[in-house]
Protein backbone atom coordinates (compact mmCIF):
# COMPACT_ATOMS: atom_id res chain seq x y z
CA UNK A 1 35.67 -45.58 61.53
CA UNK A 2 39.07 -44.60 63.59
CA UNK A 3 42.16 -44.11 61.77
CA UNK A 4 45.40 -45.54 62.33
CA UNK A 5 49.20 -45.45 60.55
CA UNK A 6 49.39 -47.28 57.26
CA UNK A 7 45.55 -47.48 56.43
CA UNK A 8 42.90 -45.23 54.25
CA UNK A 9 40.02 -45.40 54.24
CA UNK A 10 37.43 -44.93 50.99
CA UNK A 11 33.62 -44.81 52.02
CA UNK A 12 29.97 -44.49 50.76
CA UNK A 13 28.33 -42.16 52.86
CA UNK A 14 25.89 -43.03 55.21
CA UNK A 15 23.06 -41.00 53.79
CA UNK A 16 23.58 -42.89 50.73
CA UNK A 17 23.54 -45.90 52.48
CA UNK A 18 20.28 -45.39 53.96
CA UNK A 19 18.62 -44.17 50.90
CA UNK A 20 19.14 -47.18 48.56
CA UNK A 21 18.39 -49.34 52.33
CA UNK A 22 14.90 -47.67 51.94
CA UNK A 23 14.67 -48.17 48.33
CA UNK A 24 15.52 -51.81 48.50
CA UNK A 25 13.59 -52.83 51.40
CA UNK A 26 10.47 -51.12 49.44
CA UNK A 27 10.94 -52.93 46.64
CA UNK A 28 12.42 -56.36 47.95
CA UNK A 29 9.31 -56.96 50.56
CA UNK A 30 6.93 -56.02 48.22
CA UNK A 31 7.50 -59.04 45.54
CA UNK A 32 6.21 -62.47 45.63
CA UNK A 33 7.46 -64.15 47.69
CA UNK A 34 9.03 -61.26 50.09
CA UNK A 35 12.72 -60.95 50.37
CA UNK A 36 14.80 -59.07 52.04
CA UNK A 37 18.86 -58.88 50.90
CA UNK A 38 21.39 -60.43 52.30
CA UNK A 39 23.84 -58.11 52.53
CA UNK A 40 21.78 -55.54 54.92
CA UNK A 41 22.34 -58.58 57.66
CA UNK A 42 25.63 -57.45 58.51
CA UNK A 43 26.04 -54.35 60.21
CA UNK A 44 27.68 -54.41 63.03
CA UNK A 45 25.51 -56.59 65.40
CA UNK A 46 24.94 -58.93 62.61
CA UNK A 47 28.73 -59.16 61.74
CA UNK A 48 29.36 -60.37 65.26
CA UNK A 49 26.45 -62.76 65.54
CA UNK A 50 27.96 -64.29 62.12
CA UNK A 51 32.00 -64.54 63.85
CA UNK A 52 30.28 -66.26 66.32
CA UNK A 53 28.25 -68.55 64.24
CA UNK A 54 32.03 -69.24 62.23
CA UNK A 55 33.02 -70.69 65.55
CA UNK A 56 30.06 -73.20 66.14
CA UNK A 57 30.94 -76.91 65.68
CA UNK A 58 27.86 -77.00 63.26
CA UNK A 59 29.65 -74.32 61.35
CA UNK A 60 32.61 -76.01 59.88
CA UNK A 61 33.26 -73.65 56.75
CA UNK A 62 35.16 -71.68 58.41
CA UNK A 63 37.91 -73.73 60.35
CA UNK A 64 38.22 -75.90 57.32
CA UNK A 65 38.92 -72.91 55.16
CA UNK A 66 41.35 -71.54 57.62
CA UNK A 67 43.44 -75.50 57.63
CA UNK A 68 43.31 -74.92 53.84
CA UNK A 69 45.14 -71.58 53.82
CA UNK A 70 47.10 -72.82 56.07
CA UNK A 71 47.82 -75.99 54.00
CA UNK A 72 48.12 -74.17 50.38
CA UNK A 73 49.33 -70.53 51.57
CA UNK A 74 53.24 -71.17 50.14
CA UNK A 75 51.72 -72.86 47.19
CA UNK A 76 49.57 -69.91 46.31
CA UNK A 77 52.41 -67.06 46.47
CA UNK A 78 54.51 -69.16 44.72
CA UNK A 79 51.71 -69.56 41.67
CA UNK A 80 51.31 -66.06 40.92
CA UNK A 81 54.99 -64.46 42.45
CA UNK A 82 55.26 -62.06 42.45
CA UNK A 83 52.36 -60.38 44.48
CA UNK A 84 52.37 -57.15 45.11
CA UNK A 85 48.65 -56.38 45.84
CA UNK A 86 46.01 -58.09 47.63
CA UNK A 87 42.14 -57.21 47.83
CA UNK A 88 40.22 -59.55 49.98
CA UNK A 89 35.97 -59.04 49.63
CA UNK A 90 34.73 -59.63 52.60
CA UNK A 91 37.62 -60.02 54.63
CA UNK A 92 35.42 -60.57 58.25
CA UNK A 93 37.59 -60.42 61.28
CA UNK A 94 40.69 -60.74 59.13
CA UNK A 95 41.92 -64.01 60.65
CA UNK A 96 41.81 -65.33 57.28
CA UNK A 97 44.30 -62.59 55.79
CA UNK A 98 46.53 -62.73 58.13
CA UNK A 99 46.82 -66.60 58.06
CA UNK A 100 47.96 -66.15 53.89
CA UNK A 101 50.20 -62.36 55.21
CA UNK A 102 52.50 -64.61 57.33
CA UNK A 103 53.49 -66.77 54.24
CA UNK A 104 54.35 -63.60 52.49
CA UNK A 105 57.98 -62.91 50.77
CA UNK A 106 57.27 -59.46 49.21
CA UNK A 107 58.14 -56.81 51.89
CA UNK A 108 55.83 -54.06 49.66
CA UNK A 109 52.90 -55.87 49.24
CA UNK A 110 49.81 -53.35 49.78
CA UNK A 111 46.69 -54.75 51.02
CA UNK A 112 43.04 -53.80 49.69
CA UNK A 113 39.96 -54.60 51.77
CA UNK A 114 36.43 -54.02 50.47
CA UNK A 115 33.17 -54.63 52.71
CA UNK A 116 30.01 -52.73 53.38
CA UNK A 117 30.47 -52.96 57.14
CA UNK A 118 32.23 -50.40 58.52
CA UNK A 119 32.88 -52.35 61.84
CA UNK A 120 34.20 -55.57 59.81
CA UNK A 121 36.93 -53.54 58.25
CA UNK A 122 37.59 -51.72 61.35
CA UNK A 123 38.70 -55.51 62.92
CA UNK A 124 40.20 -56.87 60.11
CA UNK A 125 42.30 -53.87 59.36
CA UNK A 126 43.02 -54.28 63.02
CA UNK A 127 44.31 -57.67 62.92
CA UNK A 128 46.70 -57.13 59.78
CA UNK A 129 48.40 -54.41 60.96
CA UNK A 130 49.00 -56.25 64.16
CA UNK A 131 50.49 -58.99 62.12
CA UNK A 132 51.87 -57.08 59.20
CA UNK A 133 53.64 -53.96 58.69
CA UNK A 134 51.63 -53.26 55.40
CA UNK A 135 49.76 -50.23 53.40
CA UNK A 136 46.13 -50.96 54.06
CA UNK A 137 43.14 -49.38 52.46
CA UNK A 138 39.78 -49.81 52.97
CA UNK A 139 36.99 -49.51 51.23
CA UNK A 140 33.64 -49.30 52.66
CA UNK A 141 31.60 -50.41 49.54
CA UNK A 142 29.67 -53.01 47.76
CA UNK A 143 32.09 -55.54 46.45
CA UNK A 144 31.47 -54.62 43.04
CA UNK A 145 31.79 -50.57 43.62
CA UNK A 146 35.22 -51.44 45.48
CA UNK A 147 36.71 -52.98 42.76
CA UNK A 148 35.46 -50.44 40.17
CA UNK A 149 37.28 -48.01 43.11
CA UNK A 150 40.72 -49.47 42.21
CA UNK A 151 42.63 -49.66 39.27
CA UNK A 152 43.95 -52.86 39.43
CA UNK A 153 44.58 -54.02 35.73
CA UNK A 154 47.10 -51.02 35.93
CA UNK A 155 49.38 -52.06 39.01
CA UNK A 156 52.73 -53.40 39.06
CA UNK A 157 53.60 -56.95 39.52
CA UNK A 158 50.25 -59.37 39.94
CA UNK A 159 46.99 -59.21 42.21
CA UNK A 160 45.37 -61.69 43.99
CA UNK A 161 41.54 -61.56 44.74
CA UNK A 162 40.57 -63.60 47.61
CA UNK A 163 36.62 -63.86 48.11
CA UNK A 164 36.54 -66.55 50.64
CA UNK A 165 33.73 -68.25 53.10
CA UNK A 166 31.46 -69.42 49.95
CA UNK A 167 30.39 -66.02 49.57
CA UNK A 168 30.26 -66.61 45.93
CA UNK A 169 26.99 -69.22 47.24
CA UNK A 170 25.69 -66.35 48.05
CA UNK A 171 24.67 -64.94 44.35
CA UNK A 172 22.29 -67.47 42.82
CA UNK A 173 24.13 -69.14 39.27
CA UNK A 174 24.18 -65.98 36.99
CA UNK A 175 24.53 -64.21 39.73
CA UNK A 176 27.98 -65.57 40.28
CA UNK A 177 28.99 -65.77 36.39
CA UNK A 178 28.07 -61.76 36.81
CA UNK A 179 30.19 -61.36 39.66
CA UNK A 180 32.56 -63.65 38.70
CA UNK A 181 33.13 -61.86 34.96
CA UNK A 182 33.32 -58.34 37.25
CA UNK A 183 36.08 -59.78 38.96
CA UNK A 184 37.86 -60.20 36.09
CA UNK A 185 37.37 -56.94 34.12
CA UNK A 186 38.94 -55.61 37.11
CA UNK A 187 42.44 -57.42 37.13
CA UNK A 188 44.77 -57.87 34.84
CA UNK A 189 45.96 -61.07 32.77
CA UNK A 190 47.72 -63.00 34.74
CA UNK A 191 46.22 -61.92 37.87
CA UNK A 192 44.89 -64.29 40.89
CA UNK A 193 41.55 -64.91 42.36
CA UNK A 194 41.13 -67.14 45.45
CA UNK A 195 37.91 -68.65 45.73
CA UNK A 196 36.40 -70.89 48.32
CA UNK A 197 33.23 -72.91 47.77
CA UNK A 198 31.24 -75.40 50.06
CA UNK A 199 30.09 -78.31 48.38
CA UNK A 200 27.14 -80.13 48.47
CA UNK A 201 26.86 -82.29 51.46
CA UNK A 202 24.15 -84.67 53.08
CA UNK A 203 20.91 -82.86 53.78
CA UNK A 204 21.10 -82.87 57.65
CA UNK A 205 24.82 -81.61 57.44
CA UNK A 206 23.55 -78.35 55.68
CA UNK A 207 20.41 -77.43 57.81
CA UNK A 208 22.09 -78.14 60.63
CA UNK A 209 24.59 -75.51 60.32
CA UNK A 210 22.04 -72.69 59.02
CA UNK A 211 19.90 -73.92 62.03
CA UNK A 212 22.13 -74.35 65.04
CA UNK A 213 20.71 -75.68 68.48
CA UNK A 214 21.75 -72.67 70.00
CA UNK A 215 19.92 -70.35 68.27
CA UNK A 216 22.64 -68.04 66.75
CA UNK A 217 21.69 -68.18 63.00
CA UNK A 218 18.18 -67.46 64.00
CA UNK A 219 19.30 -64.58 66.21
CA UNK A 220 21.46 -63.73 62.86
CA UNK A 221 18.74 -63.77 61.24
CA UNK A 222 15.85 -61.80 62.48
CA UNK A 223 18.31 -59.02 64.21
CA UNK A 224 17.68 -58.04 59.91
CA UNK A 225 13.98 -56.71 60.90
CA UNK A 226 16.01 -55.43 64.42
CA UNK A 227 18.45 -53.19 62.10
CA UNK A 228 15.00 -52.20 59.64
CA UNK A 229 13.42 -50.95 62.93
CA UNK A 230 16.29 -49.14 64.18
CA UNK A 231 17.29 -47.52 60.56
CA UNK A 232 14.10 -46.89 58.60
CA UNK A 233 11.62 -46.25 61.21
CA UNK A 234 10.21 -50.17 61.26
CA UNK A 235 7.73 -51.45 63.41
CA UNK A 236 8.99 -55.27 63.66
CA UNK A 237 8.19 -57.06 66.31
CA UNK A 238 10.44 -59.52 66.49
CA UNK A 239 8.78 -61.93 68.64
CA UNK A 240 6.24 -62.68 65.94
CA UNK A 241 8.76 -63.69 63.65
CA UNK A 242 10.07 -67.31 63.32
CA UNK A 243 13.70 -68.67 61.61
CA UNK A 244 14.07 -71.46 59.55
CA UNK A 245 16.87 -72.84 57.10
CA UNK A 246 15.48 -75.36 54.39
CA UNK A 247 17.70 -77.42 51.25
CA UNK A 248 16.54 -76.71 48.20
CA UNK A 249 18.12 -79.74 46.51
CA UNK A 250 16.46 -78.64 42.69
CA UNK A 251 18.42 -75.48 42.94
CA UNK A 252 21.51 -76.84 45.19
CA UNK A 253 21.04 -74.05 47.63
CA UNK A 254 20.24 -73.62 51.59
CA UNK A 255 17.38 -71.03 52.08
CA UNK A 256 16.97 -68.91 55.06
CA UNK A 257 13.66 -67.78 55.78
CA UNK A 258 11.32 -65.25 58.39
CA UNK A 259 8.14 -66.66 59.14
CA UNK A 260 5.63 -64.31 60.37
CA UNK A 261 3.95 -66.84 63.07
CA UNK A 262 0.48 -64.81 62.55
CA UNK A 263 -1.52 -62.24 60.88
CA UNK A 264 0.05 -58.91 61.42
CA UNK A 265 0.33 -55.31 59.68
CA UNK A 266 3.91 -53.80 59.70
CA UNK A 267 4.81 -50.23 58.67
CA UNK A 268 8.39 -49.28 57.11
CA UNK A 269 8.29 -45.17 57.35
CA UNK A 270 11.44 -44.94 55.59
CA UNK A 271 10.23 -47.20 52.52
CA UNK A 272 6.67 -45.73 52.84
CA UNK A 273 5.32 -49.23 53.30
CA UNK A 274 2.29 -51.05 54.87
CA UNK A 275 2.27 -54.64 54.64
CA UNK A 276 -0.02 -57.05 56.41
CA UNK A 277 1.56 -60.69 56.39
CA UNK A 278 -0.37 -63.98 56.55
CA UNK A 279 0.54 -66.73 59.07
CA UNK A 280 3.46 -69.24 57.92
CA UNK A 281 4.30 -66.21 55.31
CA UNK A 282 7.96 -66.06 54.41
CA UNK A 283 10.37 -63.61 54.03
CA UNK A 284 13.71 -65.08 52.11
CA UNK A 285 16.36 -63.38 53.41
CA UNK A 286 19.58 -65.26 52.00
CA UNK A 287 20.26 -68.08 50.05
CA UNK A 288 23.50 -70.02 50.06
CA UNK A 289 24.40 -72.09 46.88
CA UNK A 290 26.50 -75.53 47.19
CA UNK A 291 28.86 -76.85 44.88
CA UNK A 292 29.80 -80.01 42.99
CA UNK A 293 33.81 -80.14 42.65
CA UNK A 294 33.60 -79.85 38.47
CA UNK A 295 31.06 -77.26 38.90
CA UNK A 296 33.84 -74.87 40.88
CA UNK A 297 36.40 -75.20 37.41
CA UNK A 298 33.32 -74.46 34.72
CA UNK A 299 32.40 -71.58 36.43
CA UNK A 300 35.56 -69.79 36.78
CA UNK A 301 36.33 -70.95 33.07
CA UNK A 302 33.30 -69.04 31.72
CA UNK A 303 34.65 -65.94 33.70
CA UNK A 304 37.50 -65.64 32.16
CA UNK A 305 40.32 -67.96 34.44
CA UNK A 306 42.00 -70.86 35.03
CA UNK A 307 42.36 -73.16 37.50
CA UNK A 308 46.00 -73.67 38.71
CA UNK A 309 45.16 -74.62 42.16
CA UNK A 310 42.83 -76.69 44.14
CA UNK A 311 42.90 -77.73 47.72
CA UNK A 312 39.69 -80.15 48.93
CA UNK A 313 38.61 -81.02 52.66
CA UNK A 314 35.86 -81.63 54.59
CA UNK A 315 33.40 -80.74 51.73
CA UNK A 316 34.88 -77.31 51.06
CA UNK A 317 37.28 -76.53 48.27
CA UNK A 318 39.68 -73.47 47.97
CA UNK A 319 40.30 -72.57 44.63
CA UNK A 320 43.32 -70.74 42.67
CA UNK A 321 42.82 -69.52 39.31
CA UNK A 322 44.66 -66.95 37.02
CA UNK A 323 42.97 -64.49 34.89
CA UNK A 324 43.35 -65.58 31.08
């Protein structure tokens, strides 16, 4: 990643990278039924193909996130003032960030961003610098391994997490009490997290957005096997490979799914693989948990905060809580 004034940057290397990549995709296809993990969709074709799928009008996470900042950005610094660090998880292009940055009063804050694609923190560094005059480091790492990179219990004045876009729906419901409870052994008492959630909406709504007319999410979606091709020495063929987004209302989550539309035998050199799939035979490749409202407040309360903000729209909710 280039350099430029104010940021530095703190990465896994790519061998590394590559090796647990291997390790995972040998493992993950091989259970019942096959998965693949989320994260590996987003390098840097797949975090373009997701801005873009931020900006579909099936999409709406995103823009009603970005009204909430904009609605609750004054209320937030004033919560936890004073601020003198933030680490966003995920930060995507930034836009986000710098929405909350141009609310700021402390002239010293230093900002923190932790993602596993290179390119993503390339843009959103990018974009804060253009708006802010502010230290920026990045850290090219798994959301937990950037935290554990930082010592944030021991900073001056307070921190504020922000782990935006339902990401947390991501993790499925220890999953997120996990993450959630890492989160807070890394801050201090006293210290912020911003969380935002999407809620539980009506069944169209959902599959709709996972499973857009114009075919983004599915392109999203199978550029995964695209990247396993190019990476670990795949042989994919992409054609043969369908999308689809279901609701899993027992479990509250949106599933997305590759459907191998007929018998075929796939090699992974890398992960020293040979599979042969069925027809109609998935592979889950991400899951996205909804919330109810009260769910958002127990499940920060077992992690260790407290809610001391909430802002609600369009079945989203952004969330405020202080480390206890």
């Amino acid at each position: 990643m280039s350099q430029m004034p104010g940021f530095r940057p703190s990465k896994m290397s790519a061998e590394t990278n590559t090796r647990a990549f291997a390790e995972d995709v040998a493992y993950y296809l091989t259970l019942t039924p096959r998965q693949l993990p989320s994260q590996y969709l987003y390098d840097e074709l797949g975090s373009s193909l997701f801005e873009s799928i931020c900006r579909l009008p099936w999409y709406p996470i995103t823009r009603t996130e970005q009204q909430l900042l904009l609605v609750s950005r004054r209320a937030i610094f004033d919560r936890l003032s004073p601020v003198s660090t933030i680490v966003e998880l995920g930060p995507g292009s930034g836009e986000k960030l710098v929405t909350l940055l141009e609310e700021r009063s402390a002239p010293d804050l230093t900002v923190h961003l932790v993602d596993v694609s290179g390119a993503a923190l390339d843009k959103a560094a990018r974009a804060v610098v253009a708006c802010c005059a502010l230290p920026i480091v990045v850290h090219q790492a798994t959301y937990e391994a950037g935290l554990s990179d930082m010592s944030l219990s021991a900073l001056a004045g307070r921190t504020l997490v922000m782990f935006l876009g339902s990401n947390i729906g991501n993790f499925d419901p220890p999953g997120a009490d996990a993450f959630l409870r890492g989160v807070r052994r890394a801050v201090g008492s006293g210290d912020g997290l911003l969380l935002g959630t999407d809620l539980v909406k009506p069944e169209a709504d959902l599959l709709l957005a996972y499973d857009d007319p114009l075919g983004v999410t599915a392109a999203f979606n199978r550029n995964l096997l695209v990247r396993v091709n190019r990476e670990l020495g795949g042989d994919f063929d992409i054609h043969r490979f369908g999308h689809r987004a279901i609701w899993n209302a027992a479990e509250s989550r949106v599933e997305m799914h590759l459907i191998s539309l007929e018998r075929q035998r796939v090699r992974v050199r890398a992960s020293a693989i040979d599979i042969t799939f069925d027809p109609n035979e998935p592979i889950w490749t991400e899951s996205s948990y909804k919330y109810r409202i009260e769910d958002v407040g127990s499940m920060l309360d077992r992690a260790g905060f407290r809610v001391i903000g909430q802002w609600v729209e369009n079945g989203f909710a952004l969330t405020l809580a202080e480390a206890t």
